[in-house]
Protein backbone atom coordinates (compact mmCIF):
# COMPACT_ATOMS: atom_id res chain seq x y z
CA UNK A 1 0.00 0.00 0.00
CA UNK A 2 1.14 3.33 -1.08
CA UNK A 3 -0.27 6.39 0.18
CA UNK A 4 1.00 10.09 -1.26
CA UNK A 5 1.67 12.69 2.04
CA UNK A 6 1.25 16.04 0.97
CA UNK A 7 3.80 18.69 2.87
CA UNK A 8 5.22 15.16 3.99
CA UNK A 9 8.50 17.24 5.42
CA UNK A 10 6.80 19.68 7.41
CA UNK A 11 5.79 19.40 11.19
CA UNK A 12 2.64 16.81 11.16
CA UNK A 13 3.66 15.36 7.67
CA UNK A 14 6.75 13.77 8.82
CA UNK A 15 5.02 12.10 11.65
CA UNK A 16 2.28 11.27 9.38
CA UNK A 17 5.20 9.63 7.25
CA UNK A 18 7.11 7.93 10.34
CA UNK A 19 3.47 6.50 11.46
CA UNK A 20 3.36 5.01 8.05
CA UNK A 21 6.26 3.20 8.10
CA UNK A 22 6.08 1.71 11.23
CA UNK A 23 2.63 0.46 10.11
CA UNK A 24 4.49 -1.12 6.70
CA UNK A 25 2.58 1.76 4.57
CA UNK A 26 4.84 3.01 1.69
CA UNK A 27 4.60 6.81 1.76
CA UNK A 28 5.51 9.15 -0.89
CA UNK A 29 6.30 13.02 -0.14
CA UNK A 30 5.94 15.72 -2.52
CA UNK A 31 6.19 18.98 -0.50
CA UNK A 32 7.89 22.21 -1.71
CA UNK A 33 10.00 23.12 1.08
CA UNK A 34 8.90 26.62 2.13
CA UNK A 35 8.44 25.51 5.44
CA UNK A 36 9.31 21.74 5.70
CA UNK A 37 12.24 20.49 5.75
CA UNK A 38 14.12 17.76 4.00
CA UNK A 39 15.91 16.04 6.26
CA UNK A 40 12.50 15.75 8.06
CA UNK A 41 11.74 12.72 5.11
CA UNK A 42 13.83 9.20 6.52
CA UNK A 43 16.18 7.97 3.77
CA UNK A 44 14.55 5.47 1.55
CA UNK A 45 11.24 7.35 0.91
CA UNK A 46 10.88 8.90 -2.21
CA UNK A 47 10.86 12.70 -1.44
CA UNK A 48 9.26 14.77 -4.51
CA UNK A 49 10.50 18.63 -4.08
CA UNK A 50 7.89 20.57 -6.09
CA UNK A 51 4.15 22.11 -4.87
CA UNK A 52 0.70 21.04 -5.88
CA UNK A 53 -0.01 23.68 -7.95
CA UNK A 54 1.76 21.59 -10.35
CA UNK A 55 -1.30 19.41 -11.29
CA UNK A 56 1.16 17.42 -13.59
CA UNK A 57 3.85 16.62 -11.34
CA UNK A 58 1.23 15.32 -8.91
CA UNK A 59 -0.61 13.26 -11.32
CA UNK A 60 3.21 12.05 -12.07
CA UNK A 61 3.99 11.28 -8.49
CA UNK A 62 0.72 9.36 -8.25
CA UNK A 63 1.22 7.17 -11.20
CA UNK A 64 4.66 6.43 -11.00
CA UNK A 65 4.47 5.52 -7.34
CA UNK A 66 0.84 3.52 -7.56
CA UNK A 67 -0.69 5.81 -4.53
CA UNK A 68 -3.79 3.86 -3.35
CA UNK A 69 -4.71 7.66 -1.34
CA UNK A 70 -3.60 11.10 -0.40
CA UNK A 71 -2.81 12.48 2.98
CA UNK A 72 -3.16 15.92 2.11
CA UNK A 73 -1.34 18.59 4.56
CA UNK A 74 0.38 21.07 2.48
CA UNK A 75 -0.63 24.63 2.81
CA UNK A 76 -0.14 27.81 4.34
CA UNK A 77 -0.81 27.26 7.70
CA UNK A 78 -0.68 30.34 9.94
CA UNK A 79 -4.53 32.07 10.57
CA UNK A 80 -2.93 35.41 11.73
CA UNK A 81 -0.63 36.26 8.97
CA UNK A 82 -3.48 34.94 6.57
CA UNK A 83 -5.03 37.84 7.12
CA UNK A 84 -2.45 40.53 5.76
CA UNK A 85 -1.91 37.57 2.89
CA UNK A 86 -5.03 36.45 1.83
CA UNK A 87 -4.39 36.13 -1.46
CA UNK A 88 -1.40 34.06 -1.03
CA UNK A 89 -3.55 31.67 1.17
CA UNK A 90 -6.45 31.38 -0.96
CA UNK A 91 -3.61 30.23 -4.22
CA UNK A 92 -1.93 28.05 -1.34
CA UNK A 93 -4.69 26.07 -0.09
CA UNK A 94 -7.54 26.52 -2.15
CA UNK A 95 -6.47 26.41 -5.40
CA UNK A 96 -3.63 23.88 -4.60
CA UNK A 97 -5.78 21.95 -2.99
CA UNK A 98 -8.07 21.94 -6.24
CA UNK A 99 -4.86 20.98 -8.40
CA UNK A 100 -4.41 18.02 -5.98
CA UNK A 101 -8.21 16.73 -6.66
CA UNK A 102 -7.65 17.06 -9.97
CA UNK A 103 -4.99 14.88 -10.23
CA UNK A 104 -5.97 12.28 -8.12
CA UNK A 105 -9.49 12.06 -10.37
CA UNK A 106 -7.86 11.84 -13.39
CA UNK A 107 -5.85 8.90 -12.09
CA UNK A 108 -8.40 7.61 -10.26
CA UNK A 109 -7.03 7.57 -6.61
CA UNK A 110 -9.74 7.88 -4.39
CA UNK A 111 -8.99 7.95 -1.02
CA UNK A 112 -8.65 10.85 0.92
CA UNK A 113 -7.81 12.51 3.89
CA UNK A 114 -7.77 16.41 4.27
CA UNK A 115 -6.11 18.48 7.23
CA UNK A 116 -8.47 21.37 7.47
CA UNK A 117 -8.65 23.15 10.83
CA UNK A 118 -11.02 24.17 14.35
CA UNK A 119 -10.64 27.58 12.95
CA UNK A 120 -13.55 26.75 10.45
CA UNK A 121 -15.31 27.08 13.71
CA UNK A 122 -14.34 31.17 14.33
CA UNK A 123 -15.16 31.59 17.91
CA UNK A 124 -18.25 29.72 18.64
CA UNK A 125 -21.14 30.61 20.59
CA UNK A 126 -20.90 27.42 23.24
CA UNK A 127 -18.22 26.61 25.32
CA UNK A 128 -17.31 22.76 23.57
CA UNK A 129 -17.80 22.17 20.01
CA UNK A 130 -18.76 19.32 18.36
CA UNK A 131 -18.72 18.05 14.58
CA UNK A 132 -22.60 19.40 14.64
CA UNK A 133 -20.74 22.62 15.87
CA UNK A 134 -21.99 25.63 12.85
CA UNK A 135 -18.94 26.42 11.08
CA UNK A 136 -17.81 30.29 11.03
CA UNK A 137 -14.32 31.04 10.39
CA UNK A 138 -12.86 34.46 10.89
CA UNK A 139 -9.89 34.64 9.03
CA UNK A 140 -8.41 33.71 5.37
CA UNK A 141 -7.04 30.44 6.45
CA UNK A 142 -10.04 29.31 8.45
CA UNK A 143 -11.76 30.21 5.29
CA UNK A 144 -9.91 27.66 2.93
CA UNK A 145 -9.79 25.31 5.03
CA UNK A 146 -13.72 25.41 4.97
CA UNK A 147 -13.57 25.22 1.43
CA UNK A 148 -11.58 22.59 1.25
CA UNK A 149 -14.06 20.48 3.19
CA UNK A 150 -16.84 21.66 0.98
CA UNK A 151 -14.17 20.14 -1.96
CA UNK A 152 -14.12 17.04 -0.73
CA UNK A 153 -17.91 16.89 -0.48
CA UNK A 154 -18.80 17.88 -3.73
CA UNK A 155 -16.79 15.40 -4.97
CA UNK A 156 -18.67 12.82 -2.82
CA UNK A 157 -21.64 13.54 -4.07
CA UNK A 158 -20.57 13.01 -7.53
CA UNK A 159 -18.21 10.05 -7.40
CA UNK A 160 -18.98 6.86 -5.91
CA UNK A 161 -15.88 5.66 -5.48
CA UNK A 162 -14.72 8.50 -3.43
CA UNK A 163 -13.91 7.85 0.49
CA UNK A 164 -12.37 11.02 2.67
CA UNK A 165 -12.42 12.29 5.77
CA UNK A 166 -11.34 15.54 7.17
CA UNK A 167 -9.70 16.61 10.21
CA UNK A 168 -10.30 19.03 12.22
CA UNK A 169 -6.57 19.81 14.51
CA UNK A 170 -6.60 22.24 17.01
CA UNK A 171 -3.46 23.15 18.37
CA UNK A 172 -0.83 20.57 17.73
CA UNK A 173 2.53 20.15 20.18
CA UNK A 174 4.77 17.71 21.30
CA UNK A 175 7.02 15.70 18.87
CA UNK A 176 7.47 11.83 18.31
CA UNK A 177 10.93 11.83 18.19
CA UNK A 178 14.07 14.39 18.42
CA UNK A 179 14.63 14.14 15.03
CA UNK A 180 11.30 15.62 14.38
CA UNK A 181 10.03 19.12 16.09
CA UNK A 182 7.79 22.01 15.10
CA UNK A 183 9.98 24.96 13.98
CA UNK A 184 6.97 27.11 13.01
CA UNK A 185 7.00 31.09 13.74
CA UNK A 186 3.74 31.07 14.82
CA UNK A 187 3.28 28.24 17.23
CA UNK A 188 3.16 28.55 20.72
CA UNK A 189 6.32 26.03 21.82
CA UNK A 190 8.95 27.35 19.58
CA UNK A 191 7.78 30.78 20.03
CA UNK A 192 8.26 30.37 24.17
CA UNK A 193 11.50 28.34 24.21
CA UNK A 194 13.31 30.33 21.42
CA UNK A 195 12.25 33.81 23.64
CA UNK A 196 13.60 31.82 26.64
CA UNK A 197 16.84 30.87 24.76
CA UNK A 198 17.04 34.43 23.63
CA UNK A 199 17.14 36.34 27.03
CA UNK A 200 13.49 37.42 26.23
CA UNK A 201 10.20 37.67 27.62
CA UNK A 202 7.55 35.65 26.16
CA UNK A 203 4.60 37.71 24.59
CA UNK A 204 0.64 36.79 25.39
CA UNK A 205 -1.39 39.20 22.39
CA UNK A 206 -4.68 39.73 24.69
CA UNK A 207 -6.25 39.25 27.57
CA UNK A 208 -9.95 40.02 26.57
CA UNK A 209 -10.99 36.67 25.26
CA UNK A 210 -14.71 35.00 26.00
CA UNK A 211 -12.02 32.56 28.22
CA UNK A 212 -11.32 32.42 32.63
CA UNK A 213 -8.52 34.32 32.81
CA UNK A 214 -8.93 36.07 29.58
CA UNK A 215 -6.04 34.91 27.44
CA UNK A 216 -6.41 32.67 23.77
CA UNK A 217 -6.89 29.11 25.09
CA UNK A 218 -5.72 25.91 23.53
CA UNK A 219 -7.07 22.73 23.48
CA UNK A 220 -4.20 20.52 22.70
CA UNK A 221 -3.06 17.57 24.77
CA UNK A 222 0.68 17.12 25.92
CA UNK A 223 2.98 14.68 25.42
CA UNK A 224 4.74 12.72 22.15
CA UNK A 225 2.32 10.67 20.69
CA UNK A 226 -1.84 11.18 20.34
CA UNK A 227 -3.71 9.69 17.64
CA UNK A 228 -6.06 10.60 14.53
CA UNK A 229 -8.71 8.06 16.37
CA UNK A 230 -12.06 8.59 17.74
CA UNK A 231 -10.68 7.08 21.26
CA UNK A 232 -8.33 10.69 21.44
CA UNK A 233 -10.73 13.72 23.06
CA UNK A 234 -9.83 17.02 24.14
CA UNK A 235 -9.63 17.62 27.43
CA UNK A 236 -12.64 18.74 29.50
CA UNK A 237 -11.65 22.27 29.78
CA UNK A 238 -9.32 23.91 28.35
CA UNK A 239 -5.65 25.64 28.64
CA UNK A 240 -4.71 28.86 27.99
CA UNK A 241 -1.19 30.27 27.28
CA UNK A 242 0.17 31.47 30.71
CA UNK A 243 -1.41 27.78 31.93
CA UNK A 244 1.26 26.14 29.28
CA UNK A 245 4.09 28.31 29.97
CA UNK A 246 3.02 27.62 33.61
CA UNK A 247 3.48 23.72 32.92
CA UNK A 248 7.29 24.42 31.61
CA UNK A 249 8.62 26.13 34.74
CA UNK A 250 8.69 22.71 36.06
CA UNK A 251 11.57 21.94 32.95
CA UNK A 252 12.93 25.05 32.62
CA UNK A 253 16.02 26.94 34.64
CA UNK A 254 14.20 30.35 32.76
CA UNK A 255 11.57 32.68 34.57
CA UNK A 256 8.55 32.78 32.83
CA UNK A 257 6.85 36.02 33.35
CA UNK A 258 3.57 36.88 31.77
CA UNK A 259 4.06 40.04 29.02
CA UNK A 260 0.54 40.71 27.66
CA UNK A 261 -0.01 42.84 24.79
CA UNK A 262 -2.94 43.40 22.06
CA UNK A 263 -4.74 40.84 20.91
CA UNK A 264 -4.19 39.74 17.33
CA UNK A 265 -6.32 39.30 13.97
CA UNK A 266 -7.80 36.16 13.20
CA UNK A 267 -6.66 34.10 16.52
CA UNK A 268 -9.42 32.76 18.23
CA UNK A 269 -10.37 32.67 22.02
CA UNK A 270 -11.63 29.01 22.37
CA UNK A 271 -10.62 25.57 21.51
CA UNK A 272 -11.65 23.05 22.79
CA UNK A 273 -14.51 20.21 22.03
CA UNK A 274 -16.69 17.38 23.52
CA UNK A 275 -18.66 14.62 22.23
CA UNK A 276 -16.85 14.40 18.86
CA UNK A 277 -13.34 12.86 18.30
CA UNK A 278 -10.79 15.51 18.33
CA UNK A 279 -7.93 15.56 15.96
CA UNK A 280 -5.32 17.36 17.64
CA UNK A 281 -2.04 15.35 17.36
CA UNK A 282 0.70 14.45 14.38
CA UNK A 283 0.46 10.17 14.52
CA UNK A 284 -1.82 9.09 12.06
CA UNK A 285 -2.92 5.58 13.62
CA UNK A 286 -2.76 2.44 10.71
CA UNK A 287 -5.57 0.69 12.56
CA UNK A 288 -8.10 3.17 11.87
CA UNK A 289 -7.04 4.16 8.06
CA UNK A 290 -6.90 0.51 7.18
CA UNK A 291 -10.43 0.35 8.96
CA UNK A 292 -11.58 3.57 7.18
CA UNK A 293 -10.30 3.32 3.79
């Protein structure tokens, strides 16, 4: 079984690729390296440098490499600058995304899975949100990532053949291995220990979120390895950015003083869910593809 991994040598992809190995599923990467990174790909899988806009060199990749499916992560990931780039992130992950479907229905793969994102929730009206949740995203990225569900639909509804699901992360942390680790930006860990490593202060933008203490809450859940499986929940409440860096003092020689300032565009003040499974990890569990696909 081979199984293309889109943005296979960024953050989740390469533990999406590592999960697939150690299950005995041949994965293929094409990602274009503008925020992966190669050496992220283990030697021995074939590593395609190039971005799905180019609906030819994925149709290649997908021939030459008989992909039964498509794990599909590559995009522009970050909500806030999304919304000073919009255009950018619409080409990124909507119209990339509709170059990948192309391909893979004029080769007739048919399998699908699609990293979209809580933030086609915007910031809900209930304090847990479920799959029956109404969808409102408030910035760019939130946006495509909606649309890229509503992709995936359409196509249902046309082909019979077609079998997806999507996935809805909220904030993803932890890494299954030292070899692999999130060097995004934007993201909460790298942004706190590279302040810490600096000499600085690590920032908090606002304090007036719909949340207990008023900060941006996260519902992720610590430690190295969840999985993409209806058993994995968020937790019951959820944490919020001084209660993370709080968590850290414990492994840390740094102080870790609060520095608040305003809040930013098109971050959201609560995630967090109950009921429905929550996709908020980077291990892709075998078990439940084989089972679903």
């Amino acid at each position: 079984m081979s199984w293309l991994v889109t943005g296979g040598a960024g953050y989740i992809g390469s533990h999406v690729v590592q999960a697939f190995l150690d299950a005995g599923i041949t994965p293929v990467v094409i990602d274009d390296l503008s925020s992966g990174h190669a050496d992220f790909v283990p030697k021995g899988v074939v590593f395609v440098q190039g971005t799905i806009l180019d609906t030819d060199l994925v149709t290649r990749t997908l021939t030459e490499n008989a992909c039964e499916g498509v794990v599909h992560l590559a995009g522009f990931k970050y909500a806030g600058v999304s919304v000073s780039r919009p255009l950018h992130t619409y080409d990124q992950n909507v119209t990339g995304t509709v170059s990948l479907l192309r391909a893979m229905q004029s080769v007739g793969v048919h399998n699908y899975v699609f990293s979209s994102s809580a933030s086609v929730y915007g910031t809900p009206d209930v304090d847990q949100v479920t799959e029956q949740t109404p969808t409102a995203p408030e910035s760019p990225y939130g946006q495509t990532k909606l649309i890229g569900e509503w992709l995936a639909g359409d196509i249902a509804k046309v082909d019979p053949q077609w079998r997806y699901t999507n996935l809805r992360y909220f904030n993803v942390v932890g890494s299954g291995s030292d070899a692999l680790y999130d060097t995004s930006p934007h993201n909460l860990f790298p942004i706190v220990f590279d302040a810490l490593l600096a000499g600085r202060t690590p920032k908090i933008f606002g304090d007036d979120y719909p949340t207990p203490d008023g900060t941006c809450h996260v519902g992720d859940r610590p430690g190295h390895r969840c999985r993409f499986h209806s058993g994995d929940r968020g937790p019951a409440t959820g944490r919020s950015c001084p209660d993370r860096r709080q968590r850290r003092r414990g492994g840390t020689r740094h102080r870790l003083e609060d520095a608040l300032h305003p809040g930013r565009d098109g971050l959201l003040g609560l995630e967090r869910s109950a009921g429905s499974p929550v996709l908020n990890s980077a291990v892709l569990d075998s078990a439940v593809l084989n089972s679903q696909f």
